[in-house]
C-alpha atoms as a PDB file:
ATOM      1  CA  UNK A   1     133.075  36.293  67.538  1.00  0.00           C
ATOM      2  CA  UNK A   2     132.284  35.152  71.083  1.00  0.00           C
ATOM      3  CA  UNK A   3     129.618  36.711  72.655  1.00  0.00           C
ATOM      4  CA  UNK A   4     129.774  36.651  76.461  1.00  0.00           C
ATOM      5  CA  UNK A   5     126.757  37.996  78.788  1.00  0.00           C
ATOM      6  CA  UNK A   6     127.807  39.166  82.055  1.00  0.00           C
ATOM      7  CA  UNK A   7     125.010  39.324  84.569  1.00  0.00           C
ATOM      8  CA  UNK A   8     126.071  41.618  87.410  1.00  0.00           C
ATOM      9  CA  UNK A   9     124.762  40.368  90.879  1.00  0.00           C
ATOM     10  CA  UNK A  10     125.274  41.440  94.347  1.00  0.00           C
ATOM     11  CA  UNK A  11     123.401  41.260  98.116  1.00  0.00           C
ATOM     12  CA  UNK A  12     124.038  44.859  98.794  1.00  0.00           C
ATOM     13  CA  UNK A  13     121.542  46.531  96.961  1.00  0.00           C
ATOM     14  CA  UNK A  14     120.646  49.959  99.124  1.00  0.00           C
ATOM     15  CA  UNK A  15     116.919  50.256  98.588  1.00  0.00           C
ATOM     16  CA  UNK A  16     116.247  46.541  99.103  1.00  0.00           C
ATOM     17  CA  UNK A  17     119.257  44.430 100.173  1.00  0.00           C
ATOM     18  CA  UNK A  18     119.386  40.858  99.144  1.00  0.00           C
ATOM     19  CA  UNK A  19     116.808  41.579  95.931  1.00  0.00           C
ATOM     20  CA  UNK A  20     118.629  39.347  93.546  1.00  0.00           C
ATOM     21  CA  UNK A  21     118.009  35.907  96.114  1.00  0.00           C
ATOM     22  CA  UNK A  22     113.872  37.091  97.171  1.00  0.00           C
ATOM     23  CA  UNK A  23     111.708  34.435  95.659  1.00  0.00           C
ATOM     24  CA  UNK A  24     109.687  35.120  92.417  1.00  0.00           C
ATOM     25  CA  UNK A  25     107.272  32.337  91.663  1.00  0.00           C
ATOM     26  CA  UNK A  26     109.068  29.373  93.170  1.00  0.00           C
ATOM     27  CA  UNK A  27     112.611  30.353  92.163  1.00  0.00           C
ATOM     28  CA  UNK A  28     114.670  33.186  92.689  1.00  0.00           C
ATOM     29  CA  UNK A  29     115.126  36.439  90.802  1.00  0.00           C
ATOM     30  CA  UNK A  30     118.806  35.763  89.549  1.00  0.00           C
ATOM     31  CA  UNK A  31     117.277  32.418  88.568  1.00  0.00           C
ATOM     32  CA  UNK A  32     114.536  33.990  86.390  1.00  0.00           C
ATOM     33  CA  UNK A  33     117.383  36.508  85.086  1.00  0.00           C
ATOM     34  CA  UNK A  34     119.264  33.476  84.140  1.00  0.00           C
ATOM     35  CA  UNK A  35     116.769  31.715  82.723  1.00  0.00           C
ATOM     36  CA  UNK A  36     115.411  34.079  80.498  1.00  0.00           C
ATOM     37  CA  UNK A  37     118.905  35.495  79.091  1.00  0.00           C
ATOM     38  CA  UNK A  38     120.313  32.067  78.552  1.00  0.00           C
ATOM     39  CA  UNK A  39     117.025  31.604  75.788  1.00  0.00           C
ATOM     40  CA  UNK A  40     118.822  33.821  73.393  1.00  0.00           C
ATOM     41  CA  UNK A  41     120.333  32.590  70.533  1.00  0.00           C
ATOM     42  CA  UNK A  42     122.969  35.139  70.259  1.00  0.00           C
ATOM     43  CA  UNK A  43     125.633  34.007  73.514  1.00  0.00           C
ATOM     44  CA  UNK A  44     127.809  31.914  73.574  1.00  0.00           C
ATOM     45  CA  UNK A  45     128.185  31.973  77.681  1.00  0.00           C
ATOM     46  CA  UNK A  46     126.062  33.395  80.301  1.00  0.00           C
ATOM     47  CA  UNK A  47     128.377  34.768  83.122  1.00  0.00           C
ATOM     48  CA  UNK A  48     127.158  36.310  86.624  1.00  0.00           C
ATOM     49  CA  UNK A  49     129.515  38.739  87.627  1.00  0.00           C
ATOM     50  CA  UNK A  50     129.778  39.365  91.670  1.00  0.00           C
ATOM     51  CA  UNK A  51     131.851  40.585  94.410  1.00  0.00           C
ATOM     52  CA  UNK A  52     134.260  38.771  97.014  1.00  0.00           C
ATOM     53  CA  UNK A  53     132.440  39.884  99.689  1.00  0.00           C
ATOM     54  CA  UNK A  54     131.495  37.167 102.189  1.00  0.00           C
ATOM     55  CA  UNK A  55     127.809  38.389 102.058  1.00  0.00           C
ATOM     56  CA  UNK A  56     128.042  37.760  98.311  1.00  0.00           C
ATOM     57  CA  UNK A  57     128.502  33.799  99.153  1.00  0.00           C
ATOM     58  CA  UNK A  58     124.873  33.063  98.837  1.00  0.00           C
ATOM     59  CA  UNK A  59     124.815  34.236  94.982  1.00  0.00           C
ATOM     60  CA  UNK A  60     128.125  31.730  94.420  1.00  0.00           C
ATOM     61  CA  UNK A  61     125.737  29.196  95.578  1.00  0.00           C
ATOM     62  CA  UNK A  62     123.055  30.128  94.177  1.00  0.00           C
ATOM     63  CA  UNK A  63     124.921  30.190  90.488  1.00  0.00           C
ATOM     64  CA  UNK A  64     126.441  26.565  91.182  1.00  0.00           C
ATOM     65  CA  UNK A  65     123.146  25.160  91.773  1.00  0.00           C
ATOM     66  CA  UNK A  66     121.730  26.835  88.446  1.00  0.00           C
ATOM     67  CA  UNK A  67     124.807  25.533  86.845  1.00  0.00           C
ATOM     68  CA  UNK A  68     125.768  29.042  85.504  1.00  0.00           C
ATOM     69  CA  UNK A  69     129.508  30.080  85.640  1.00  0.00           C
ATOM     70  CA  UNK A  70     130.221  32.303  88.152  1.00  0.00           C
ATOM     71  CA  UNK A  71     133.419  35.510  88.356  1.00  0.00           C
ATOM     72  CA  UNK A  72     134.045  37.023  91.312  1.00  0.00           C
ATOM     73  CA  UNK A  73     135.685  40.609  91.711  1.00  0.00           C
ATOM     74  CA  UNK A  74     135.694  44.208  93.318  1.00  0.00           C
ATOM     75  CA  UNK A  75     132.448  44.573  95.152  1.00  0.00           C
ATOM     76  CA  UNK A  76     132.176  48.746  94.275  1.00  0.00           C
ATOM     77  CA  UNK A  77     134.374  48.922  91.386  1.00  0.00           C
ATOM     78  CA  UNK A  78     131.602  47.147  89.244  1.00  0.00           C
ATOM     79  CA  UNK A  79     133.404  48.520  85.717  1.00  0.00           C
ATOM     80  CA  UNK A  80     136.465  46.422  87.156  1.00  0.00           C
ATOM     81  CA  UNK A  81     134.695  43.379  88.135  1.00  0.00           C
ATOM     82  CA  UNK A  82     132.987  43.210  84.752  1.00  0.00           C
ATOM     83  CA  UNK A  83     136.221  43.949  82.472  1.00  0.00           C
ATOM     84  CA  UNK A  84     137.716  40.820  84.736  1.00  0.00           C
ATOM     85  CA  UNK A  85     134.841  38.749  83.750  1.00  0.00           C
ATOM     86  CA  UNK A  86     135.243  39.538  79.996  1.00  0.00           C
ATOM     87  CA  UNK A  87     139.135  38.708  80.091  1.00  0.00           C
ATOM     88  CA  UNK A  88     138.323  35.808  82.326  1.00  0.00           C
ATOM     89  CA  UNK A  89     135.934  34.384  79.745  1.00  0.00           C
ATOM     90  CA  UNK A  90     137.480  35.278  76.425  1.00  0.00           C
ATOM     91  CA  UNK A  91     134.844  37.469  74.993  1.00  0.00           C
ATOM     92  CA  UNK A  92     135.101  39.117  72.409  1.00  0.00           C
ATOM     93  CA  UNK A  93     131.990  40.745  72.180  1.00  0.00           C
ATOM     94  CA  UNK A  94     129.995  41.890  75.542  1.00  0.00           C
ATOM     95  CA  UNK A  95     126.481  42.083  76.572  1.00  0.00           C
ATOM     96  CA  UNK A  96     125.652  43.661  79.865  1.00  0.00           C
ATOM     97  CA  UNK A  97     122.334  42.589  81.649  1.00  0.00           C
ATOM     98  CA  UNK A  98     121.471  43.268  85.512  1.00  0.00           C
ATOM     99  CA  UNK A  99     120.206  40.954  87.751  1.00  0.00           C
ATOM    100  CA  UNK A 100     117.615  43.261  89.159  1.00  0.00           C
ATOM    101  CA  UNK A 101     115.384  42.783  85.559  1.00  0.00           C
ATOM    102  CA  UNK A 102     113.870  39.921  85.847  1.00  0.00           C
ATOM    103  CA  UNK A 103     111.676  40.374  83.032  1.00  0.00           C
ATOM    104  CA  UNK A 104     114.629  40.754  80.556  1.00  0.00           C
ATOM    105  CA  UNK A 105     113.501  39.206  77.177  1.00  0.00           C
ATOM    106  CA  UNK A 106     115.751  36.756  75.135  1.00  0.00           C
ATOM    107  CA  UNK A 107     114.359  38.276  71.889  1.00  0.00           C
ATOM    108  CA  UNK A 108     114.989  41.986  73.077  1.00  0.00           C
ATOM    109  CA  UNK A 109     118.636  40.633  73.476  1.00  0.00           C
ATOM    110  CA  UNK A 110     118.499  38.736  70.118  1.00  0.00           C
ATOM    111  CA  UNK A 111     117.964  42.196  69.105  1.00  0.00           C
ATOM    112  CA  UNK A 112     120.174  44.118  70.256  1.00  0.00           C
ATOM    113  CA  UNK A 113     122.622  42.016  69.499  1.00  0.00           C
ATOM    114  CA  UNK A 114     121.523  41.913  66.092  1.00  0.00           C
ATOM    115  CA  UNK A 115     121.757  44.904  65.806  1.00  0.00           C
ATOM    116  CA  UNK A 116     125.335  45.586  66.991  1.00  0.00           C
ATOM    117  CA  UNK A 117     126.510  42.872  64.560  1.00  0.00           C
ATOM    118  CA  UNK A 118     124.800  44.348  61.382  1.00  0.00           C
ATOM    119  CA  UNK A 119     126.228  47.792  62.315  1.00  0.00           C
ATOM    120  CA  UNK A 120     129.238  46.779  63.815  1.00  0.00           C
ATOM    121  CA  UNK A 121     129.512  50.048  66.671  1.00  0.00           C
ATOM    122  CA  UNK A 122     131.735  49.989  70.097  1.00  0.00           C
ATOM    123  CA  UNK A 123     128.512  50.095  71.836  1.00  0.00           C
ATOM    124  CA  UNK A 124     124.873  49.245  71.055  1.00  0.00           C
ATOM    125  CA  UNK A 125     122.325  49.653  73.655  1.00  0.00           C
ATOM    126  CA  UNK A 126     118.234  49.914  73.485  1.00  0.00           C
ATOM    127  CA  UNK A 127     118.659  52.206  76.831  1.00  0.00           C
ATOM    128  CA  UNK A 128     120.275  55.235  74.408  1.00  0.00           C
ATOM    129  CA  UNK A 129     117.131  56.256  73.292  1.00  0.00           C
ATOM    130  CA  UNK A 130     114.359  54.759  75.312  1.00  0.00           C
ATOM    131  CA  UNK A 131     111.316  52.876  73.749  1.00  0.00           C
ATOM    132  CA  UNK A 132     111.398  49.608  75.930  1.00  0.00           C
ATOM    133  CA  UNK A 133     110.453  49.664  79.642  1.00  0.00           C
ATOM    134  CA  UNK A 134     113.283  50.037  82.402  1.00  0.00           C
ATOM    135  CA  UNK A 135     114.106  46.499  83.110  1.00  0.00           C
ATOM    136  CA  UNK A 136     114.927  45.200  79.332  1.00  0.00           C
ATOM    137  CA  UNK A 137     118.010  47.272  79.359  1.00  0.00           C
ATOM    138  CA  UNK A 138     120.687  45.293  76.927  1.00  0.00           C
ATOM    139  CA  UNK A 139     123.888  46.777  76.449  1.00  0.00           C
ATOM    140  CA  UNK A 140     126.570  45.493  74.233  1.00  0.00           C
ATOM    141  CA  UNK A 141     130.043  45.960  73.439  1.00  0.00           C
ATOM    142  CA  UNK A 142     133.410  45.225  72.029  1.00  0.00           C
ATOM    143  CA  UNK A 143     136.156  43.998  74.705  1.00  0.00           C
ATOM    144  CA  UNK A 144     138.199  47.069  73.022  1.00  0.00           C
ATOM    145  CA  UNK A 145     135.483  49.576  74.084  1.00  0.00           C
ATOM    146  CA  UNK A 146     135.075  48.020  77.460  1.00  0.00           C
ATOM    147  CA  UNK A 147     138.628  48.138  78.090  1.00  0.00           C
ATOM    148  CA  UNK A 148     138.944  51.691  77.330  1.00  0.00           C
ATOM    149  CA  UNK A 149     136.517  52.137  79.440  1.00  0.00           C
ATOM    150  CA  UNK A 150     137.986  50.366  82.394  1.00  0.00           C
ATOM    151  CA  UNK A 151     141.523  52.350  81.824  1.00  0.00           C
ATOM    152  CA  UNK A 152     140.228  56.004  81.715  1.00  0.00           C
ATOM    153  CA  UNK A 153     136.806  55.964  83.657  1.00  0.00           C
ATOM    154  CA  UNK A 154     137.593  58.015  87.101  1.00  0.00           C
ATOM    155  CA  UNK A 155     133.845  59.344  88.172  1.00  0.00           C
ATOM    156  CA  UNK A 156     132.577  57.030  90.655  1.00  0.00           C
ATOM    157  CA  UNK A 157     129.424  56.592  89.256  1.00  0.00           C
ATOM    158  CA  UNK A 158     131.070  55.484  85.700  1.00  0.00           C
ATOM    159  CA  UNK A 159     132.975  52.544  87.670  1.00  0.00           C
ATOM    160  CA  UNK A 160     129.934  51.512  89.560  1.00  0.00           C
ATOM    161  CA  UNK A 161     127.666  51.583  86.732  1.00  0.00           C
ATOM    162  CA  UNK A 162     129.949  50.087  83.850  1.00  0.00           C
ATOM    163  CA  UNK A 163     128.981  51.663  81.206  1.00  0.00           C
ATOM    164  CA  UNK A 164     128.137  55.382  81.332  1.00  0.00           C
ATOM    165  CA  UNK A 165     131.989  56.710  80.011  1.00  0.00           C
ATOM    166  CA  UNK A 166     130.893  54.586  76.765  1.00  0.00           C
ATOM    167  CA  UNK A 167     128.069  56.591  76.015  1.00  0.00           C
ATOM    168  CA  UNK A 168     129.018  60.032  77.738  1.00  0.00           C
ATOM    169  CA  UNK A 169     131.963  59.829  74.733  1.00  0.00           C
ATOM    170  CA  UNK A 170     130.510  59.470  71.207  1.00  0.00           C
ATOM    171  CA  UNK A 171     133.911  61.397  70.200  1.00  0.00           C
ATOM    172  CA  UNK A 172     135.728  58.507  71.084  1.00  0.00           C
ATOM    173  CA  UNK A 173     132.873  55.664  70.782  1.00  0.00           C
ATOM    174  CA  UNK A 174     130.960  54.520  67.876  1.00  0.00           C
ATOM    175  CA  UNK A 175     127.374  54.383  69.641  1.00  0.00           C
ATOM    176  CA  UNK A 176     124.144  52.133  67.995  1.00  0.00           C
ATOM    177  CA  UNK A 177     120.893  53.496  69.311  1.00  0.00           C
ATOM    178  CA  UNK A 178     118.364  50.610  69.096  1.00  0.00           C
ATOM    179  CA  UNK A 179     114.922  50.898  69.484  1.00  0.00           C
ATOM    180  CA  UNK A 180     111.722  49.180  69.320  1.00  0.00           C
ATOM    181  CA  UNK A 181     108.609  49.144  67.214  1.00  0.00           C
ATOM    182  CA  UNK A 182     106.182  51.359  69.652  1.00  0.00           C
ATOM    183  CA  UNK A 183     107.289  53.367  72.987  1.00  0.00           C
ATOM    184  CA  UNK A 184     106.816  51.634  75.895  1.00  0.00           C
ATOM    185  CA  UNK A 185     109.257  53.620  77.838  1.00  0.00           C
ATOM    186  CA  UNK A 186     106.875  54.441  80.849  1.00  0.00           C
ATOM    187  CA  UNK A 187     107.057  51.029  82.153  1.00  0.00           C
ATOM    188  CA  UNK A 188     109.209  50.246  85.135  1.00  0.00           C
ATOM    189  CA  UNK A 189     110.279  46.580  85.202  1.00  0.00           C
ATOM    190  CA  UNK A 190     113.281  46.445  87.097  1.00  0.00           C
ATOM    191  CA  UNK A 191     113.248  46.026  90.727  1.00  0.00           C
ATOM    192  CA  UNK A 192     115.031  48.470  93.328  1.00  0.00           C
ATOM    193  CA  UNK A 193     112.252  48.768  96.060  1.00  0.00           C
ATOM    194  CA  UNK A 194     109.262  46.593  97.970  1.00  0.00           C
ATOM    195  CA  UNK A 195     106.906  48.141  95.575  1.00  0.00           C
ATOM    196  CA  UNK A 196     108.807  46.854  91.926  1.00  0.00           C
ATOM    197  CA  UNK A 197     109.459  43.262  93.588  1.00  0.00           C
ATOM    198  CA  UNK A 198     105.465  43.113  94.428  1.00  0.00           C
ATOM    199  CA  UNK A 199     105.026  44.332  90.152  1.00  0.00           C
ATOM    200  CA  UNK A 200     107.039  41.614  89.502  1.00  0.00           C
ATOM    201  CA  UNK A 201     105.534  39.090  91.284  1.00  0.00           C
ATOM    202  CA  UNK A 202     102.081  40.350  89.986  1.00  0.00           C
ATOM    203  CA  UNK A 203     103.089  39.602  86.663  1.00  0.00           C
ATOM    204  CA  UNK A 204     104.638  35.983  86.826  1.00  0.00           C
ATOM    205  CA  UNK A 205     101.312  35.108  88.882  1.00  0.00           C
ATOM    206  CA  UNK A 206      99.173  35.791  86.293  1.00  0.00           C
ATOM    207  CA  UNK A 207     101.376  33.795  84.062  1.00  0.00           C
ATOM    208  CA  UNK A 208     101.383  31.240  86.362  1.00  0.00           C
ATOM    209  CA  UNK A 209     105.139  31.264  87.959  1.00  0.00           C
ATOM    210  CA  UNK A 210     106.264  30.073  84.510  1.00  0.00           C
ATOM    211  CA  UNK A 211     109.019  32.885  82.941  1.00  0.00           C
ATOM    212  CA  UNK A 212     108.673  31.854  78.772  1.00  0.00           C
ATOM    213  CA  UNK A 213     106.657  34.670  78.514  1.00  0.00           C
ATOM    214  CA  UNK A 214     108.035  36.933  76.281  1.00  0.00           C
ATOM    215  CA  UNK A 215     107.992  41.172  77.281  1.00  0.00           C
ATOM    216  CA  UNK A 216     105.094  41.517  74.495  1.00  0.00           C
ATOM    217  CA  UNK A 217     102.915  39.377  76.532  1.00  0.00           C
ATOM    218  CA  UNK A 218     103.507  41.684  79.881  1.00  0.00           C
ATOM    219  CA  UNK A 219     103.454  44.599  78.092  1.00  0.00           C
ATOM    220  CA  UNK A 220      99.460  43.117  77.008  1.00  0.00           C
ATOM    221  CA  UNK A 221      98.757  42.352  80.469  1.00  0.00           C
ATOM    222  CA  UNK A 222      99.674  45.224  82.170  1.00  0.00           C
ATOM    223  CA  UNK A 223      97.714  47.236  78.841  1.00  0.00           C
ATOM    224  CA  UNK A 224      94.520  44.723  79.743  1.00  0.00           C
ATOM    225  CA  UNK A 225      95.080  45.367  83.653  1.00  0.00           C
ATOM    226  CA  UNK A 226      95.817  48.823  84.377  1.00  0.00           C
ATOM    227  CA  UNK A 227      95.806  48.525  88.113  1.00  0.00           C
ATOM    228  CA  UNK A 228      99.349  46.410  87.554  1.00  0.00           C
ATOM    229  CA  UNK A 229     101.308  49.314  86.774  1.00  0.00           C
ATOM    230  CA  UNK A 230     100.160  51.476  89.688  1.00  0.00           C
ATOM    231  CA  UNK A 231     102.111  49.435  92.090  1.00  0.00           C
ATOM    232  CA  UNK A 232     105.278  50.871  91.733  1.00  0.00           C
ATOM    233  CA  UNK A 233     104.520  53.992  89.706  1.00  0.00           C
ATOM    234  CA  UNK A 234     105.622  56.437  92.303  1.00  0.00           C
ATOM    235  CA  UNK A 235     109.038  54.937  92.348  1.00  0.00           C
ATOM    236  CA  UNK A 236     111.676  57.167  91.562  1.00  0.00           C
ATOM    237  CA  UNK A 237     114.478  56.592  89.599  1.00  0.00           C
ATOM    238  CA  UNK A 238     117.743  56.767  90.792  1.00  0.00           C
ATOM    239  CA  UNK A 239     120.368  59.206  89.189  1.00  0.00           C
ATOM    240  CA  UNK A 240     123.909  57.278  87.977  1.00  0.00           C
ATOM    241  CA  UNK A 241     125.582  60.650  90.133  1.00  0.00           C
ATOM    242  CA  UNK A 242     124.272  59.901  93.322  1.00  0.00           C
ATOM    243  CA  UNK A 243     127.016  57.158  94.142  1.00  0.00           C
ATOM    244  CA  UNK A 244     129.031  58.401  96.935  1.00  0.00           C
ATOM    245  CA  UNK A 245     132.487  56.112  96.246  1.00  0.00           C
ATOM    246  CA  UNK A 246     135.306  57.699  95.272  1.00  0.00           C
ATOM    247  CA  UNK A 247     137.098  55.113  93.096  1.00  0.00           C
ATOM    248  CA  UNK A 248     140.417  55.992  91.057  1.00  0.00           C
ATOM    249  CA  UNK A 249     140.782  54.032  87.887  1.00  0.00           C
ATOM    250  CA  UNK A 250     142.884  50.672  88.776  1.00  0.00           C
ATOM    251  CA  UNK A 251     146.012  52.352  89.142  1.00  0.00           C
ATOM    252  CA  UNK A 252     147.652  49.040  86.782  1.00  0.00           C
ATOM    253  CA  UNK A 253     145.317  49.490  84.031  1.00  0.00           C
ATOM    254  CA  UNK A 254     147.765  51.342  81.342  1.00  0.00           C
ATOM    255  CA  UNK A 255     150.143  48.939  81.994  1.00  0.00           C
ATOM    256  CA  UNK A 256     147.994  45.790  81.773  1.00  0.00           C
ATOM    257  CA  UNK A 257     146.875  47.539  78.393  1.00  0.00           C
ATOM    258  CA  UNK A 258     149.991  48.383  76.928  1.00  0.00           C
ATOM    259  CA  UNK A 259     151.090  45.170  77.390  1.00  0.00           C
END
């Protein structure tokens, strides 16, 4: 079974273009994304998904100097660009992982992954029932589910996120809830705004710009040092229906299936 992870970057971001290139202890934040999801056991290839926008040349150059393969795509239809990575790459089995977590833990991944293969569902995810903090999202699924999702997915917000018609169908998807030991839902990890990019940076200081720290050892930092968490704690965060695009499902999709 190969086991693909497909790391979605882009420059665009709305709340704080350019996010996934700003510097985070000496390297960049897709490099510490990288990184840190490439120390799982359970891939077989680490993929970074992004558009073929000209602005979206500095992440293609950023990925060949990490050495990471790179797939480029639709820059709004995300759900497209990611189902073209997965075909491109042969997987069989994907994972899903955002470049805007740069705290995303190789064992929470293990994990999840674990889990998916014990249980064997269309779609395993620890972000189904919440116990980790926003930013160790891990989302996997079959190419079959993914597909599906591709073909019939028509609300913008379900193309631009990937993977919301997945989990807005358990009539037609098996779904794996996967949760951890305690709840440490009320931490925000992931970085959208000034204020989550200056958490971030926080936290690999104290560790001393290394990133082999796993998410226990933040989560006991942040416990020990209160104050860290109060950076970005008024942050809201953002609803998957506020995307304005109006995308139609790729209008060859049935086709490409049936065949």
């Amino acid at each position: 079974m190969r086991v693909v992870a497909i790391i979605q970057a882009r420059m665009g971001s709305t709340r704080l273009p350019g996010k996934v290139l700003e510097d985070l202890g000496g390297r960049t934040m897709l490099s510490r994304v990288v990184r840190r999801t490439r120390r799982s056991t359970a891939l077989g290839e680490v993929v970074v998904a992004t558009s073929t926008s000209a602005q979206d040349d500095p992440i293609v150059a950023e990925c060949r100097r990490l050495g990471v393969e790179c797939f480029r795509g639709s820059e709004a239809d995300v759900l497209d660009r990611y189902f073209g990575a997965a075909e491109a790459y042969r997987a069989e089995t994907v994972v899903r992982v955002t470049s805007d977590c740069p705290l995303i833990d190789w064992g929470v991944i293990d994990g999840v992954v674990g889990a998916y293969q014990q249980h064997h569902p269309d779609y395993a995810s620890n972000t189904l029932v919440r116990t980790y903090p926003r930013g160790l999202d891990t989302e996997v699924m079959t190419l079959e589910a993914l597909a599906r999702a591709w073909c019939e997915a028509r609300e913008p917000y379900q193309r631009v996120h990937v993977t919301p018609y997945l989990y807005q169908h358990p009539e037609l998807f098996r779904l794996l809830p996967v949760t951890g030991e305690q709840d440490a839902s009320e931490g925000r990890w992931t970085v959208d705004t000034p204020e989550d990019l200056e958490f971030v940076r926080a936290v690999y200081e104290r560790f001393g710009e290394t990133d082999r720290f796993s998410w226990q050892d933040a989560w006991t930092l942040v416990a020990r040092e209160p104050e860290l968490a109060k950076i970005n704690a008024r942050v809201e965060h953002k609803r998957l229906e506020d995307e304005s695009l109006r995308l139609p499902a790729p209008q060859e999709a049935r086709q490409r299936l049936a065949g």
